[in-house]
C-alpha atoms as a PDB file:
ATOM      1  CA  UNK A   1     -56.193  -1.578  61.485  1.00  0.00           C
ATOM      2  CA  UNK A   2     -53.001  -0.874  60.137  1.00  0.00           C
ATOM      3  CA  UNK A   3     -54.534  -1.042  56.466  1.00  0.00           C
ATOM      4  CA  UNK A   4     -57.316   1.924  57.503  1.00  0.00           C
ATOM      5  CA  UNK A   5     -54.605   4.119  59.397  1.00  0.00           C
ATOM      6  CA  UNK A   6     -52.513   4.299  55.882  1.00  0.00           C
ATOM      7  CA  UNK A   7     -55.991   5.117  53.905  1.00  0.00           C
ATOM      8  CA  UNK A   8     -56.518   8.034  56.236  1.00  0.00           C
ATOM      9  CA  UNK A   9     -53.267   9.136  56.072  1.00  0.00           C
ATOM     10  CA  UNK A  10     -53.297   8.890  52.247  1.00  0.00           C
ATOM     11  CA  UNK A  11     -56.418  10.476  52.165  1.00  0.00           C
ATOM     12  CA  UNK A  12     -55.189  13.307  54.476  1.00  0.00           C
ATOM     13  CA  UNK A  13     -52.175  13.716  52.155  1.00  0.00           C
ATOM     14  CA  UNK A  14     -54.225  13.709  49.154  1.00  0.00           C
ATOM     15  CA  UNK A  15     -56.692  15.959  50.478  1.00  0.00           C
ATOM     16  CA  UNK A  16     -53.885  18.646  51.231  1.00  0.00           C
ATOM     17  CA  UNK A  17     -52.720  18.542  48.074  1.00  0.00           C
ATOM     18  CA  UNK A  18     -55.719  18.908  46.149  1.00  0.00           C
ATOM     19  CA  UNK A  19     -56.648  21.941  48.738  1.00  0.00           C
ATOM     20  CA  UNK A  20     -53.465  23.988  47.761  1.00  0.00           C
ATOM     21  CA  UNK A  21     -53.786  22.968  44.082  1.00  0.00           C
ATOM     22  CA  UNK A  22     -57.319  24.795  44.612  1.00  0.00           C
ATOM     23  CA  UNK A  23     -55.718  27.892  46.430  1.00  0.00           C
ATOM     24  CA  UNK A  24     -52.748  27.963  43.881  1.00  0.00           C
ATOM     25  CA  UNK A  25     -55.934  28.236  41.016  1.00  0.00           C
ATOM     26  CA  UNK A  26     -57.740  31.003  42.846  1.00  0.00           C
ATOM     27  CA  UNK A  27     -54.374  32.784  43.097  1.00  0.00           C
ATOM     28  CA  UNK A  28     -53.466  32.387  39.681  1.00  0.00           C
ATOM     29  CA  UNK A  29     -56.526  33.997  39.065  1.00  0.00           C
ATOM     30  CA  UNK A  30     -56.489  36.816  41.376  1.00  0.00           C
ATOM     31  CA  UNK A  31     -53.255  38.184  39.915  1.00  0.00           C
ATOM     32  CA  UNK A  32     -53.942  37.373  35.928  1.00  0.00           C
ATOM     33  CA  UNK A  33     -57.833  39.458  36.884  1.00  0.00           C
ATOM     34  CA  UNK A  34     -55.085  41.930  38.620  1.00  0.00           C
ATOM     35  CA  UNK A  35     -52.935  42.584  35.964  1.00  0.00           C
ATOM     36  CA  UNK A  36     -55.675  42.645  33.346  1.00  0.00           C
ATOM     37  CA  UNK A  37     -57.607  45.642  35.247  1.00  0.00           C
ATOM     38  CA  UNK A  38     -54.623  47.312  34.593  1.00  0.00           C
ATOM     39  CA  UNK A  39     -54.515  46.641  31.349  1.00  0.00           C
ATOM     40  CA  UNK A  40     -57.939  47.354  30.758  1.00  0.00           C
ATOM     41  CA  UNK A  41     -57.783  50.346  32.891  1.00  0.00           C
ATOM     42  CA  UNK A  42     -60.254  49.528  35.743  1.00  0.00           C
ATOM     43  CA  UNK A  43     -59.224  51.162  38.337  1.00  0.00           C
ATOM     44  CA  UNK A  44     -61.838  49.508  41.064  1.00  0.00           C
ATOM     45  CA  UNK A  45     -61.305  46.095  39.779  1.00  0.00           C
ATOM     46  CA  UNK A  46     -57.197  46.644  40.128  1.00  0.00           C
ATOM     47  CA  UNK A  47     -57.068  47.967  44.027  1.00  0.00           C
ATOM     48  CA  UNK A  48     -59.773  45.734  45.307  1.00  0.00           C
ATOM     49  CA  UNK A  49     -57.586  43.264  44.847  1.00  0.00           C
ATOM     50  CA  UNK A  50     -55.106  44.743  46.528  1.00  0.00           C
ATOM     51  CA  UNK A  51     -55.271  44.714  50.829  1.00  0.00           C
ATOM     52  CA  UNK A  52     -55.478  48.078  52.481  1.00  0.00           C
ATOM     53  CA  UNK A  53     -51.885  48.196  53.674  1.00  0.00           C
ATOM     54  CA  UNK A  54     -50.890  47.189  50.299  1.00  0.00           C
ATOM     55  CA  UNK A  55     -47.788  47.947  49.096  1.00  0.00           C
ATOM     56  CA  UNK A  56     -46.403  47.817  45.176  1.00  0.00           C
ATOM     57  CA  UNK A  57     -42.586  48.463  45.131  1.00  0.00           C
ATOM     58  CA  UNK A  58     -41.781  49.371  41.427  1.00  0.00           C
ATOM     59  CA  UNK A  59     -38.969  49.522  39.489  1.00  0.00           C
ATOM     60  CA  UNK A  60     -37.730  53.161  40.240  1.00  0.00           C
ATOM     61  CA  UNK A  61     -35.736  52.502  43.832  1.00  0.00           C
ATOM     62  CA  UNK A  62     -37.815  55.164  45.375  1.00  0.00           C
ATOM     63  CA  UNK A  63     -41.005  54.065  44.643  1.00  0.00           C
ATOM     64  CA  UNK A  64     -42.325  52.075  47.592  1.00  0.00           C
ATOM     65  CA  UNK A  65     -45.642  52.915  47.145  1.00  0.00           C
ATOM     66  CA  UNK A  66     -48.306  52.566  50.218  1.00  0.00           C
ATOM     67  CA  UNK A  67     -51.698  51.722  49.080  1.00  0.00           C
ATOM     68  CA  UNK A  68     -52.952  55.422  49.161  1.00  0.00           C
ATOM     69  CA  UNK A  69     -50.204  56.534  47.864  1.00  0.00           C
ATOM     70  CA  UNK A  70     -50.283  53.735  44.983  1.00  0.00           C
ATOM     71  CA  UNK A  71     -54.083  55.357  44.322  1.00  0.00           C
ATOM     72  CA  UNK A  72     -53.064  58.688  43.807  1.00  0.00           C
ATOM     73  CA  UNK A  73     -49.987  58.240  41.406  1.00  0.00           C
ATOM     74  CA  UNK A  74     -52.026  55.500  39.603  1.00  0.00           C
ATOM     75  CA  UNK A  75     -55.366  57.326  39.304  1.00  0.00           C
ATOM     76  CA  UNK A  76     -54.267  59.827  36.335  1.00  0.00           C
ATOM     77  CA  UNK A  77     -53.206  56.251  34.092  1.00  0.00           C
ATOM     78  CA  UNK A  78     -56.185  54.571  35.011  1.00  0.00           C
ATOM     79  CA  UNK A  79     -58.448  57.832  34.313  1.00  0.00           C
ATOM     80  CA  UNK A  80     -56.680  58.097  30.791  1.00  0.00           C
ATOM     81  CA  UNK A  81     -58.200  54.547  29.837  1.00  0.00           C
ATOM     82  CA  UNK A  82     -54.085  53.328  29.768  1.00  0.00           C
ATOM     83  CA  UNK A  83     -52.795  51.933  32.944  1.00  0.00           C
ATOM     84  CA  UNK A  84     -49.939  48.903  32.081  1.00  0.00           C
ATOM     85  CA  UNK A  85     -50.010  45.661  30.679  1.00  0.00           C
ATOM     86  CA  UNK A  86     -48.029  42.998  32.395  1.00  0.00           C
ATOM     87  CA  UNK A  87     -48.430  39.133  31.323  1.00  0.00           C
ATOM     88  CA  UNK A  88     -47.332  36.471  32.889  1.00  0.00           C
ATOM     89  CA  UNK A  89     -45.440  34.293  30.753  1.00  0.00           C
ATOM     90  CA  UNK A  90     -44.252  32.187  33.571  1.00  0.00           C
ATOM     91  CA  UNK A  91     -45.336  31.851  37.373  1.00  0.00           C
ATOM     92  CA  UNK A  92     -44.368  29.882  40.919  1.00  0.00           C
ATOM     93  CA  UNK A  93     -46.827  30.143  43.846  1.00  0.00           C
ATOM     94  CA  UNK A  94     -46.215  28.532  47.173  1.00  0.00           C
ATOM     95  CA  UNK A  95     -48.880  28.114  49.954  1.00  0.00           C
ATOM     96  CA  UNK A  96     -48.557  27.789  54.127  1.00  0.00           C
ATOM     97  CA  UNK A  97     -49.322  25.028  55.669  1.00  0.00           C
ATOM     98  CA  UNK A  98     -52.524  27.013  57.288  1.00  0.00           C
ATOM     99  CA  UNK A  99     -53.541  28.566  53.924  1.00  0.00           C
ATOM    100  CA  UNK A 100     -53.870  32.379  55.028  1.00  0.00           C
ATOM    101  CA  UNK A 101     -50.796  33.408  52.440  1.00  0.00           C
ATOM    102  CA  UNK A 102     -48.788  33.125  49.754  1.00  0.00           C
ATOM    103  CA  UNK A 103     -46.100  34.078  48.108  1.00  0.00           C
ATOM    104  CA  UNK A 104     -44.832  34.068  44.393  1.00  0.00           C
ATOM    105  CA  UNK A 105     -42.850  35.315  41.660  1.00  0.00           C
ATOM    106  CA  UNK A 106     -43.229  35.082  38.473  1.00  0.00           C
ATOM    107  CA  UNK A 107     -41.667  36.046  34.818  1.00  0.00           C
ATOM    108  CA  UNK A 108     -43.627  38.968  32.711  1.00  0.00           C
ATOM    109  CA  UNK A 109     -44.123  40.255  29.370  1.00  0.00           C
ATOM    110  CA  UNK A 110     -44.479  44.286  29.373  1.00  0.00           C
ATOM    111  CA  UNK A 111     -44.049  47.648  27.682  1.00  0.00           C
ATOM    112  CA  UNK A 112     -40.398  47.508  29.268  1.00  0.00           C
ATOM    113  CA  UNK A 113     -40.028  43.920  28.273  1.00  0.00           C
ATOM    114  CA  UNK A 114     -39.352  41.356  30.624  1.00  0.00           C
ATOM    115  CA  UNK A 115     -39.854  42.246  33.788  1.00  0.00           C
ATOM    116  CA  UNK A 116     -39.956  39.964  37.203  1.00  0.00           C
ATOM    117  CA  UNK A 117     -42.847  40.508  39.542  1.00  0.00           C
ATOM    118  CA  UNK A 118     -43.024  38.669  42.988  1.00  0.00           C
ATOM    119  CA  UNK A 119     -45.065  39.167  46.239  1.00  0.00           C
ATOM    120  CA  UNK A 120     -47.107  38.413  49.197  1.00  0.00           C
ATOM    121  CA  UNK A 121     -51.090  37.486  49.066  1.00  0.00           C
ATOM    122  CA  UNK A 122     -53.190  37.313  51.976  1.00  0.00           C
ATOM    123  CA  UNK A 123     -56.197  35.658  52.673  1.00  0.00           C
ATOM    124  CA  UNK A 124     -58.842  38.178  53.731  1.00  0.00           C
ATOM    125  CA  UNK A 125     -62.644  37.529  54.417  1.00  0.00           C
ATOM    126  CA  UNK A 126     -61.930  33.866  52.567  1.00  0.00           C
ATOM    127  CA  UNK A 127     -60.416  36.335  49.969  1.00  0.00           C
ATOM    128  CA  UNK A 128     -56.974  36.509  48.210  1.00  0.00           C
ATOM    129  CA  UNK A 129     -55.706  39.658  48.291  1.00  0.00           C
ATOM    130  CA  UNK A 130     -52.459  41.234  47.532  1.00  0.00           C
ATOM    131  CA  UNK A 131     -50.516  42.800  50.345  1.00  0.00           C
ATOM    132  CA  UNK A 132     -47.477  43.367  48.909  1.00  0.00           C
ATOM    133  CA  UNK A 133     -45.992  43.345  44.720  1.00  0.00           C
ATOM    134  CA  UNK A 134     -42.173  43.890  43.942  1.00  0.00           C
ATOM    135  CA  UNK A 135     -41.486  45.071  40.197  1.00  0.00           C
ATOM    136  CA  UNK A 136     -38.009  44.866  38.483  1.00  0.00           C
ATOM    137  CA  UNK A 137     -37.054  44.856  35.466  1.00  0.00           C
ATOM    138  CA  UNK A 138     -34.921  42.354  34.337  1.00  0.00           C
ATOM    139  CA  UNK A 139     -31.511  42.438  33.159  1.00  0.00           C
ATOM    140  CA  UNK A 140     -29.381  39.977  31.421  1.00  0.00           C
ATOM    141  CA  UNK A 141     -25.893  39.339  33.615  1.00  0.00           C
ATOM    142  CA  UNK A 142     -23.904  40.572  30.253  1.00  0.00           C
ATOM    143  CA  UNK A 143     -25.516  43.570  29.981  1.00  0.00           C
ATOM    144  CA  UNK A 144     -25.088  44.728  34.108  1.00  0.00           C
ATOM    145  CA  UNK A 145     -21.661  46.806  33.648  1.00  0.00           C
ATOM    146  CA  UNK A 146     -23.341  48.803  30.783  1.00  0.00           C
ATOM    147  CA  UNK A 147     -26.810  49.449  32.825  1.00  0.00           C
ATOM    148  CA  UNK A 148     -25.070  50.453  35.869  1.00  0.00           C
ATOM    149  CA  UNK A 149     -22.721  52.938  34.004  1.00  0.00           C
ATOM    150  CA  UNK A 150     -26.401  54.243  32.753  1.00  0.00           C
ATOM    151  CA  UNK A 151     -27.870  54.885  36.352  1.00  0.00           C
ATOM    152  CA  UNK A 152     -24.486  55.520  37.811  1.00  0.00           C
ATOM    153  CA  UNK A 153     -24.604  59.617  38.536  1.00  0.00           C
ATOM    154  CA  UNK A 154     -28.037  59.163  39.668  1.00  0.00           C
ATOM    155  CA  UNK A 155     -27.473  56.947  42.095  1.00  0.00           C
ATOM    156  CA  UNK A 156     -24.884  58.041  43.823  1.00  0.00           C
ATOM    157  CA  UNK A 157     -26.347  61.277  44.520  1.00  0.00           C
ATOM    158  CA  UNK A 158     -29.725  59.362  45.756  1.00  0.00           C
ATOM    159  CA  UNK A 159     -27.434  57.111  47.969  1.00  0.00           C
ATOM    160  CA  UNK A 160     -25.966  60.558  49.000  1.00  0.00           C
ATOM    161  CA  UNK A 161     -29.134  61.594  49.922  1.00  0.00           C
ATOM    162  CA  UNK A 162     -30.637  58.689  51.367  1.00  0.00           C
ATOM    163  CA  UNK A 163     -27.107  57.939  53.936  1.00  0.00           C
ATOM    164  CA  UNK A 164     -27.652  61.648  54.919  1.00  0.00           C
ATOM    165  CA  UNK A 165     -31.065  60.623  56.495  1.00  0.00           C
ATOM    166  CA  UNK A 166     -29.885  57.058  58.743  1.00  0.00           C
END
């Protein structure tokens, strides 16, 4: 008895394992087909990937971009045949327990170099889909004190602006 309740449970392990290696896969995949309808400019393929209420944060701090609103600025790039490219050179993905999201971040090669992407997918209609994508460009710790001298007068007067409106 003993013998069968440790094969269950082994098999319940392994079974649990091998289900989230499967969902890590398919969400490997939906963000490498993601990035590569940018790169290929294909608009439809990009945002159907995307949830509804999706929301891409990029690397300018005021763009929090709402799905619609995402559309709109994007639509010009994609229309021009030359969205972005972003490549993931390195990626972590973690699962829930019930397997309705995950989260991830991961390392990129791009036009601004590397950059670190991380976000939120959702399973919808059996579906991964990406509900929310944070861009930033990454900076090496020695080279800080000379970026933020760089961005300096422009954010204070943003900061400014945005304590004016709390």
């Amino acid at each position: 008895m003993k013998h069968k309740i440790f094969t269950l449970g082994l098999l319940m392990v392994s079974m649990t394992i091998f289900s989230q290696n499967t969902e890590k896969d398919k969400i490997n995949n939906v963000l490498d087909s993601w990035h590569m309808a940018a790169a290929n400019a294909d608009f439809e393929a990009y945002f159907e990937k995307m949830t509804k209420d999706g929301v891409f944060l990029g690397t300018d701090a005021m763009e929090n971009w709402q799905n619609e609103e995402f559309r709109s600025f994007s639509k010009p790039y994609f229309d021009k045949g030359k969205a972005w490219s972003f490549t993931a050179v390195q990626r972590n993905i973690y699962v829930d327990e019930s397997v309705t999201f995950a989260w991830f971040d991961e390392l990129l090669d791009t036009q601004m170099k590397i950059c670190r992407g991380s976000g939120v997918l959702q399973k919808v209609n059996g579906q991964w889909k990406i509900a929310h994508y944070v861009l930033s460009i990454a900076v090496p710790n020695e080279n800080v004190d000379e970026l933020v001298q760089i961005k300096q007068a422009k954010d204070d007067e943003l900061l400014q602006e945005l304590k004016k409106k709390q």
